[in-house]
Each structure stands twice: as structure tokens, then as C-alpha cells.
PDB file of N, CA and C in Angstrom:
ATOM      1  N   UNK A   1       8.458   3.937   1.139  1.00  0.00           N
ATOM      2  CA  UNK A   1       7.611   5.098   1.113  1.00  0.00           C
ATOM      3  C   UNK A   1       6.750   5.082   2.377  1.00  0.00           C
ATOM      4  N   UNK A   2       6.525   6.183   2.922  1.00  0.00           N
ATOM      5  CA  UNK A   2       6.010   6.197   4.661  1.00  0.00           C
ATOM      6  C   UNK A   2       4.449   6.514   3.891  1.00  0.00           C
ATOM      7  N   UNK A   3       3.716   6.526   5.144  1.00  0.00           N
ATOM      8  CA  UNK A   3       2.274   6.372   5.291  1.00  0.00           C
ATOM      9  C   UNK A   3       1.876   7.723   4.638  1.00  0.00           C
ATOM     10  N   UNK A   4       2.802   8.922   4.932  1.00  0.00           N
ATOM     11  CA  UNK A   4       2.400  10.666   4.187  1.00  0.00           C
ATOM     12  C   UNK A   4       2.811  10.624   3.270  1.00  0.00           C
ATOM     13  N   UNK A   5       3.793  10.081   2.527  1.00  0.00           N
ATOM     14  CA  UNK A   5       4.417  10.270   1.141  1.00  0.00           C
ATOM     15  C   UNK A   5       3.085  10.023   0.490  1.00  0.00           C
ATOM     16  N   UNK A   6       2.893   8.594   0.698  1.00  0.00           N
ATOM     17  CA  UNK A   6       1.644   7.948   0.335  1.00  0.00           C
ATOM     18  C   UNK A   6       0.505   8.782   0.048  1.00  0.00           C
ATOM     19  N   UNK A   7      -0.024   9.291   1.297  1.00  0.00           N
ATOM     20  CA  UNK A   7      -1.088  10.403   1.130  1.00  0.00           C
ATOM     21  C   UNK A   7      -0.925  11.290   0.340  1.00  0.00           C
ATOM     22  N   UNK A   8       0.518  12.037   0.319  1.00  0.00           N
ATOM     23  CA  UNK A   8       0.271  13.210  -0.803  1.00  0.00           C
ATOM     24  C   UNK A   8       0.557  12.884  -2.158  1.00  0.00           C
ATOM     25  N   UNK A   9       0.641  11.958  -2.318  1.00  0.00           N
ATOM     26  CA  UNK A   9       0.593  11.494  -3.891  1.00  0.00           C
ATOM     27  C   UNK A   9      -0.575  10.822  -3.993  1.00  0.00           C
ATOM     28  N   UNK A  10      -1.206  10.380  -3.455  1.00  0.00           N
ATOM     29  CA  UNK A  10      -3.018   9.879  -3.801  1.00  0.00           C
ATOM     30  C   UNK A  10      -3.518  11.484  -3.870  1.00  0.00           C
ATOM     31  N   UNK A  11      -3.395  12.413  -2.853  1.00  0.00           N
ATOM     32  CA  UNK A  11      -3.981  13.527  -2.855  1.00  0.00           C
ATOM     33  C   UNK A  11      -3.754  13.919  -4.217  1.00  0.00           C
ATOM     34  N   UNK A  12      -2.580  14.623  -4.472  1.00  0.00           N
ATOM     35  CA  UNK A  12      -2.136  14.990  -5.899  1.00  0.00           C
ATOM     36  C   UNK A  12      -3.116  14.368  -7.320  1.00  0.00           C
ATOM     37  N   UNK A  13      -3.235  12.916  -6.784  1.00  0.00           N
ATOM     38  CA  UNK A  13      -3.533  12.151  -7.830  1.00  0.00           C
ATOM     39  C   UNK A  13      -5.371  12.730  -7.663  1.00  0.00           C
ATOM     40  N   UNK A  14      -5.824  12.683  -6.660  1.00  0.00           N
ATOM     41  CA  UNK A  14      -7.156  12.686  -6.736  1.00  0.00           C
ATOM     42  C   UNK A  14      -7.310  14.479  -7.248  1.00  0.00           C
ATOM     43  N   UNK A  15      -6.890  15.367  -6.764  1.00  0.00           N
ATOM     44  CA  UNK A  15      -6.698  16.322  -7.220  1.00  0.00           C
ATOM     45  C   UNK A  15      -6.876  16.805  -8.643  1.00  0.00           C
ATOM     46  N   UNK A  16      -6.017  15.510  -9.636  1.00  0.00           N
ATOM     47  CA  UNK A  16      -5.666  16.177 -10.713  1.00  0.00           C
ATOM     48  C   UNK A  16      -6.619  15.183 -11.693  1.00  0.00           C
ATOM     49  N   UNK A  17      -7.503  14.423 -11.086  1.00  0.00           N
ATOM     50  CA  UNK A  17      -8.900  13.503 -11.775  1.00  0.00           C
ATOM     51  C   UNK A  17      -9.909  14.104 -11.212  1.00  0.00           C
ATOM     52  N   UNK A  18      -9.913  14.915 -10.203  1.00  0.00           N
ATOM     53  CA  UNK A  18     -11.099  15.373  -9.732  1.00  0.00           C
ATOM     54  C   UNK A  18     -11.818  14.270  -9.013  1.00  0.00           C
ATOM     55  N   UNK A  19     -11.134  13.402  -8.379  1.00  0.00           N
ATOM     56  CA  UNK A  19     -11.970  12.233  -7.580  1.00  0.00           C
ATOM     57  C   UNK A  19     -12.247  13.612  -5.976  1.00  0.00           C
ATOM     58  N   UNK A  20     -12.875  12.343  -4.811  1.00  0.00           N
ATOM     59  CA  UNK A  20     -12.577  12.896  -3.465  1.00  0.00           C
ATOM     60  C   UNK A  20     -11.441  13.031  -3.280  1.00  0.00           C
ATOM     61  N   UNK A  21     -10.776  13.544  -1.818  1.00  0.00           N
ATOM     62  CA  UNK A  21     -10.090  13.512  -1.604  1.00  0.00           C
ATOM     63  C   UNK A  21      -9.595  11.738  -0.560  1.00  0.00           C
ATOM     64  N   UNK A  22      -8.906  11.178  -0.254  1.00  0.00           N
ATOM     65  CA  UNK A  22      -8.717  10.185   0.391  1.00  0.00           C
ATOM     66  C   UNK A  22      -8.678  10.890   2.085  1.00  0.00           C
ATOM     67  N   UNK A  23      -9.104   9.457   2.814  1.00  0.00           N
ATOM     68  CA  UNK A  23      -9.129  10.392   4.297  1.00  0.00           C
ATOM     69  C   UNK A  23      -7.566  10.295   4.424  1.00  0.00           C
ATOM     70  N   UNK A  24      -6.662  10.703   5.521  1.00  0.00           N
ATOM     71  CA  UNK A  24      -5.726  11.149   5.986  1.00  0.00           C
ATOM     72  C   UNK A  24      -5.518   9.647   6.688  1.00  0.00           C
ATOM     73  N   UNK A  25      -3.752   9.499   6.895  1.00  0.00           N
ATOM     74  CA  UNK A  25      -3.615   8.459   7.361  1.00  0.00           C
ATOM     75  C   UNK A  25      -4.105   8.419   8.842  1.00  0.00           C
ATOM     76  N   UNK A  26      -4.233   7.459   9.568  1.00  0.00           N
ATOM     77  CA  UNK A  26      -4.568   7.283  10.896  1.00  0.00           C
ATOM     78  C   UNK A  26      -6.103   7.795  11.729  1.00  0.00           C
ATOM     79  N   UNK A  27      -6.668   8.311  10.652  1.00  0.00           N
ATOM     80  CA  UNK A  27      -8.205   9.235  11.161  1.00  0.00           C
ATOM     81  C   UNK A  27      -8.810   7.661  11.586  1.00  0.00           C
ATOM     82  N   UNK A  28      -8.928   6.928  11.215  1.00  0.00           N
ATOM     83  CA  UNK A  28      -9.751   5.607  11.663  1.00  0.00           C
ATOM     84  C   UNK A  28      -9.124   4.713  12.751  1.00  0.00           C
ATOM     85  N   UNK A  29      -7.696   4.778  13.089  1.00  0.00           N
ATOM     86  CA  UNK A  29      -7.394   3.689  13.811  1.00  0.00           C
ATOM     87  C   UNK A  29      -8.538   3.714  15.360  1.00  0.00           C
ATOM     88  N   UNK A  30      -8.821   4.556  15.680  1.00  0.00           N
ATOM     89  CA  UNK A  30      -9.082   4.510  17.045  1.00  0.00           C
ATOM     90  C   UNK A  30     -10.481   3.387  17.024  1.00  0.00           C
ATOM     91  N   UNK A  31     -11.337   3.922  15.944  1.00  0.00           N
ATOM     92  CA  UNK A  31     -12.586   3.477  15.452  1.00  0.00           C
ATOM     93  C   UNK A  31     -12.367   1.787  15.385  1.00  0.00           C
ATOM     94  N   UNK A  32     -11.558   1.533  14.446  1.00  0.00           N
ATOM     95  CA  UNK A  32     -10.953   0.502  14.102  1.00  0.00           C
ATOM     96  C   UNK A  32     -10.546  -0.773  15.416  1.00  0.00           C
ATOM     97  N   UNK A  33      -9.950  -0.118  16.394  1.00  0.00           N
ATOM     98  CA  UNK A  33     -10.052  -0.357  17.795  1.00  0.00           C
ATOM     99  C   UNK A  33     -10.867  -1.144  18.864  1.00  0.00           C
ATOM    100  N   UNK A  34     -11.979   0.116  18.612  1.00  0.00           N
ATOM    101  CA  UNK A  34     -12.802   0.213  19.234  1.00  0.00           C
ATOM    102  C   UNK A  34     -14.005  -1.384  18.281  1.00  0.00           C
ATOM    103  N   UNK A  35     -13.720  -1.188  17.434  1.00  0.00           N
ATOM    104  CA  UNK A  35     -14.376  -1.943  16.547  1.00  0.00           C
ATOM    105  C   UNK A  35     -14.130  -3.674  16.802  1.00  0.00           C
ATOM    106  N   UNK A  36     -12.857  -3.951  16.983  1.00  0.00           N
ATOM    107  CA  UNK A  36     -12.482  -4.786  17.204  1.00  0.00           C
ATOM    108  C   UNK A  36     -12.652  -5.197  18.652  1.00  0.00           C
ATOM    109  N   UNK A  37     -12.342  -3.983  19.585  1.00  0.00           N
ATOM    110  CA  UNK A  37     -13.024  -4.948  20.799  1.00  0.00           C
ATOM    111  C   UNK A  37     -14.398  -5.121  20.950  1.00  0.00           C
ATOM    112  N   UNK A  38     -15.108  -4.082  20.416  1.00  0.00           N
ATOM    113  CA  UNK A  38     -16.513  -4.511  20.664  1.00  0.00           C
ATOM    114  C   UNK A  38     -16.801  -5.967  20.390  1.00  0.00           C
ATOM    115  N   UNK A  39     -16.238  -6.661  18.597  1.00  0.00           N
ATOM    116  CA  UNK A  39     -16.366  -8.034  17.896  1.00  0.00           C
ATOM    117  C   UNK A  39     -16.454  -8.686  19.072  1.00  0.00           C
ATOM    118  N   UNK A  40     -14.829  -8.750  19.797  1.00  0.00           N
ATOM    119  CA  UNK A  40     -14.672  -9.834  20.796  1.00  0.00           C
ATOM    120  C   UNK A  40     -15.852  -9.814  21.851  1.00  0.00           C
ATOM    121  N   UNK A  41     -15.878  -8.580  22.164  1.00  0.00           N
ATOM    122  CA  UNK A  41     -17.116  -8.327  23.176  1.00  0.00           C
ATOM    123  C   UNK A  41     -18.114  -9.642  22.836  1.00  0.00           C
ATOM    124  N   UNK A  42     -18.616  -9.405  21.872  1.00  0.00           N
ATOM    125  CA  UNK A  42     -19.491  -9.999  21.432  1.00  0.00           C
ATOM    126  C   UNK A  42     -19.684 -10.915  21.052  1.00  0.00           C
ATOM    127  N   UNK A  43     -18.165 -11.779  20.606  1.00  0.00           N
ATOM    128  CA  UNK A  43     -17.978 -13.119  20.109  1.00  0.00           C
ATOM    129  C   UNK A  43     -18.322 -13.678  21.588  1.00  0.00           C
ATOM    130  N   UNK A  44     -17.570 -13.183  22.618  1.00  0.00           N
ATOM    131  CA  UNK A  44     -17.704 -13.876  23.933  1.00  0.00           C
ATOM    132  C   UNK A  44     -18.745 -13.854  24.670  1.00  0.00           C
ATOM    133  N   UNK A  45     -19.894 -12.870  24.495  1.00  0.00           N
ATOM    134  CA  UNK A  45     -21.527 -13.344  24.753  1.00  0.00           C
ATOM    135  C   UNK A  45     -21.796 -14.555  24.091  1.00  0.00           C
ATOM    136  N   UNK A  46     -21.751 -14.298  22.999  1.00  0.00           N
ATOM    137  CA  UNK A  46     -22.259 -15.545  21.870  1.00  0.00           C
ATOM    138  C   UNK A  46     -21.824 -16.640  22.783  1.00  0.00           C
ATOM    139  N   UNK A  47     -20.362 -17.292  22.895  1.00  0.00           N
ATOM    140  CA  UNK A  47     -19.908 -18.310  23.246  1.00  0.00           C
ATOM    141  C   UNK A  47     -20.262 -18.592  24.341  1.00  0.00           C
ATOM    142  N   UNK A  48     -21.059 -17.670  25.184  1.00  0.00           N
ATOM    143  CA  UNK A  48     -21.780 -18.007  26.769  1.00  0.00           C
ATOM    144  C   UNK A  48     -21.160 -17.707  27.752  1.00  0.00           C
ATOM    145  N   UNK A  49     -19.830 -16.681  27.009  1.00  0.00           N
ATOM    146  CA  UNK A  49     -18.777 -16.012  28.704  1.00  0.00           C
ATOM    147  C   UNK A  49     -19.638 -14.740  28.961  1.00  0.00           C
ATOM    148  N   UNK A  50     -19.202 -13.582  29.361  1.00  0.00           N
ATOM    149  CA  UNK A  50     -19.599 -12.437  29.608  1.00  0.00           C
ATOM    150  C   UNK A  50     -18.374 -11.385  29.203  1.00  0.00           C
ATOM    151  N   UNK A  51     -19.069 -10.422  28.782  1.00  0.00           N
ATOM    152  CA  UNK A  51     -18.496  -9.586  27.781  1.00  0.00           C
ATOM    153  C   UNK A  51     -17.104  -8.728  29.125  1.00  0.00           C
ATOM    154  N   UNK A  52     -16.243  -9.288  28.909  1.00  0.00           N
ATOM    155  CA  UNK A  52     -15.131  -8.815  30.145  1.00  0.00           C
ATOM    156  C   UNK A  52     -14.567  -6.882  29.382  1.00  0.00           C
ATOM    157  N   UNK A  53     -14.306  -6.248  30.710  1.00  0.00           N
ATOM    158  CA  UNK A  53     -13.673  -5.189  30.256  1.00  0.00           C
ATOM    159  C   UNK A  53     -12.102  -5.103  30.043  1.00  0.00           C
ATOM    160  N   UNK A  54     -11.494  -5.897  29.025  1.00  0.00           N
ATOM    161  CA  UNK A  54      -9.795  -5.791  29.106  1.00  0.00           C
ATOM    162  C   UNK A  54      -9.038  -5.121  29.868  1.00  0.00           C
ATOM    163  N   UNK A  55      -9.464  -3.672  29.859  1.00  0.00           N
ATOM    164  CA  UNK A  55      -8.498  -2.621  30.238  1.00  0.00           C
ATOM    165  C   UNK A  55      -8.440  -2.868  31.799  1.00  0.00           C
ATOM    166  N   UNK A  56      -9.421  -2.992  32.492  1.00  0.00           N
ATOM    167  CA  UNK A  56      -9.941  -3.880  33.961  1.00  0.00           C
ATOM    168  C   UNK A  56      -8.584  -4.902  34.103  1.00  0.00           C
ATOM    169  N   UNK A  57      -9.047  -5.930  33.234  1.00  0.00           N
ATOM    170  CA  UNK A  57      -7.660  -6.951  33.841  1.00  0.00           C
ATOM    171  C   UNK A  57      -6.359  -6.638  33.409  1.00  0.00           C
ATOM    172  N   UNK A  58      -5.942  -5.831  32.311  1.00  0.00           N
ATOM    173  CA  UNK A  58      -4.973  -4.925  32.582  1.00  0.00           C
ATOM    174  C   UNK A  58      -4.335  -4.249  33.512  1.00  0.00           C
ATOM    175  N   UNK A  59      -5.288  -3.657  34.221  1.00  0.00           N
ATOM    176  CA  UNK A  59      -4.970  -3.134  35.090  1.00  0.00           C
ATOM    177  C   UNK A  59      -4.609  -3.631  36.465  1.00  0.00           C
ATOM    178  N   UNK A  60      -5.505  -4.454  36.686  1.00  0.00           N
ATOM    179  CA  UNK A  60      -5.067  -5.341  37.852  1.00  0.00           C
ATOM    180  C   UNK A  60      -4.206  -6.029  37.767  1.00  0.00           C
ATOM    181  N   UNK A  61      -3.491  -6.556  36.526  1.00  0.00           N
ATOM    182  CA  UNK A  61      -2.453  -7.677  36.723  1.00  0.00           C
ATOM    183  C   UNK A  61      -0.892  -6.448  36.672  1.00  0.00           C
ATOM    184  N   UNK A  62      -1.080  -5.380  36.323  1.00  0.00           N
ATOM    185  CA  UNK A  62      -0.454  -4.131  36.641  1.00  0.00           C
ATOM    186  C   UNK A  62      -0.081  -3.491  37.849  1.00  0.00           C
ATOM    187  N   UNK A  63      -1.454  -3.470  38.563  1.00  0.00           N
ATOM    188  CA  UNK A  63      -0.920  -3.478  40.366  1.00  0.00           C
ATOM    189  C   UNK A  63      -0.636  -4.349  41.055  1.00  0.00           C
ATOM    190  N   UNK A  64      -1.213  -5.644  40.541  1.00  0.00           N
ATOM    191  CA  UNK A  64      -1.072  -6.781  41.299  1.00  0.00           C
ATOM    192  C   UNK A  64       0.386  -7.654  41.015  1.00  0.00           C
ATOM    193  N   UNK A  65       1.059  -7.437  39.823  1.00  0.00           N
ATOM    194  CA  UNK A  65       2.590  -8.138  39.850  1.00  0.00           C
ATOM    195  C   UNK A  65       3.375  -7.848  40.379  1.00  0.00           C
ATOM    196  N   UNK A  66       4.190  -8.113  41.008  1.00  0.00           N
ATOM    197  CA  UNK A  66       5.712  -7.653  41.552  1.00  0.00           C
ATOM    198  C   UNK A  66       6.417  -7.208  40.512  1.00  0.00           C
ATOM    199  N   UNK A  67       7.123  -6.077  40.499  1.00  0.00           N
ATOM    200  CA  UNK A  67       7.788  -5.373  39.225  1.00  0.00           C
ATOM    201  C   UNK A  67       9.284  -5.886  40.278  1.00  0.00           C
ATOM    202  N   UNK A  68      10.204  -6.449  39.413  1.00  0.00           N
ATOM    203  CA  UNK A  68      11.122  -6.279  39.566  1.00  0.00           C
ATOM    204  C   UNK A  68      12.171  -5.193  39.518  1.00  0.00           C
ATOM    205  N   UNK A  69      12.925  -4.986  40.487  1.00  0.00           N
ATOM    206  CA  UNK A  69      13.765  -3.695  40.771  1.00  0.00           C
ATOM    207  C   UNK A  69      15.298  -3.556  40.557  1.00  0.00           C
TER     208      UNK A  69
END
């Protein structure tokens, strides 16, 4: 059963008890994300590094590799 089947049968279900409705699949991942890098952010102050920007060394090890051809 996929992630919408899912939804419209909780919907249905909440519907027909009169609960809320459930949020929609995927409305949180970004949050969720974001949530998680902040943690690390922050685990790695704690530990006495400095809070690095990922997407930064992403990127550089992106321009900076030799892509094979």
C-alpha cells in the first residue's frame, strides 16, 4: 500500500469518526530536514567544532573532483 492509499483511508476513516483530518503525506519532510541539520549544527558546537555549512563542502568537492569522462 503506497503513502496515498494510506492517506485516503485514514482520511475516510477520520471523516467518518469525526476526528481531524491527518496532514497529507510529505507536508513535513522539508521541516524534518531542516530539523535534522540544524541537531548536527548544534551537536558540533557542543563538541567544540564549528557549526560547518554542508551544502558549502558539497559543493566544493563537486567542482573540485575530476569527473571522469
Amino acid at each position: 500500500m503506497t503513502a496515498i492509499e494510506q492517506y485516503l483511508i485514514d482520511t475516510y476513516r477520520a471523516s467518518q469518526h469525526g476526528d481531524p483530518m491527518p496532514p497529507p503525506p510529505g507536508r513535513d519532510d522539508v521541516a524534518v530536514v531542516r530539523a535534522a541539520r540544524s541537531y548536527q549544527q548544534f551537536q558540533a558546537v557542543l563538541d567544540g567544532g564549528e557549526a560547518r555549512r554542508p551544502w558549502r563542502a558539497a559543493l566544493r568537492r563537486m567542482l573540485t573532483r575530476p569527473h571522469p569522462c
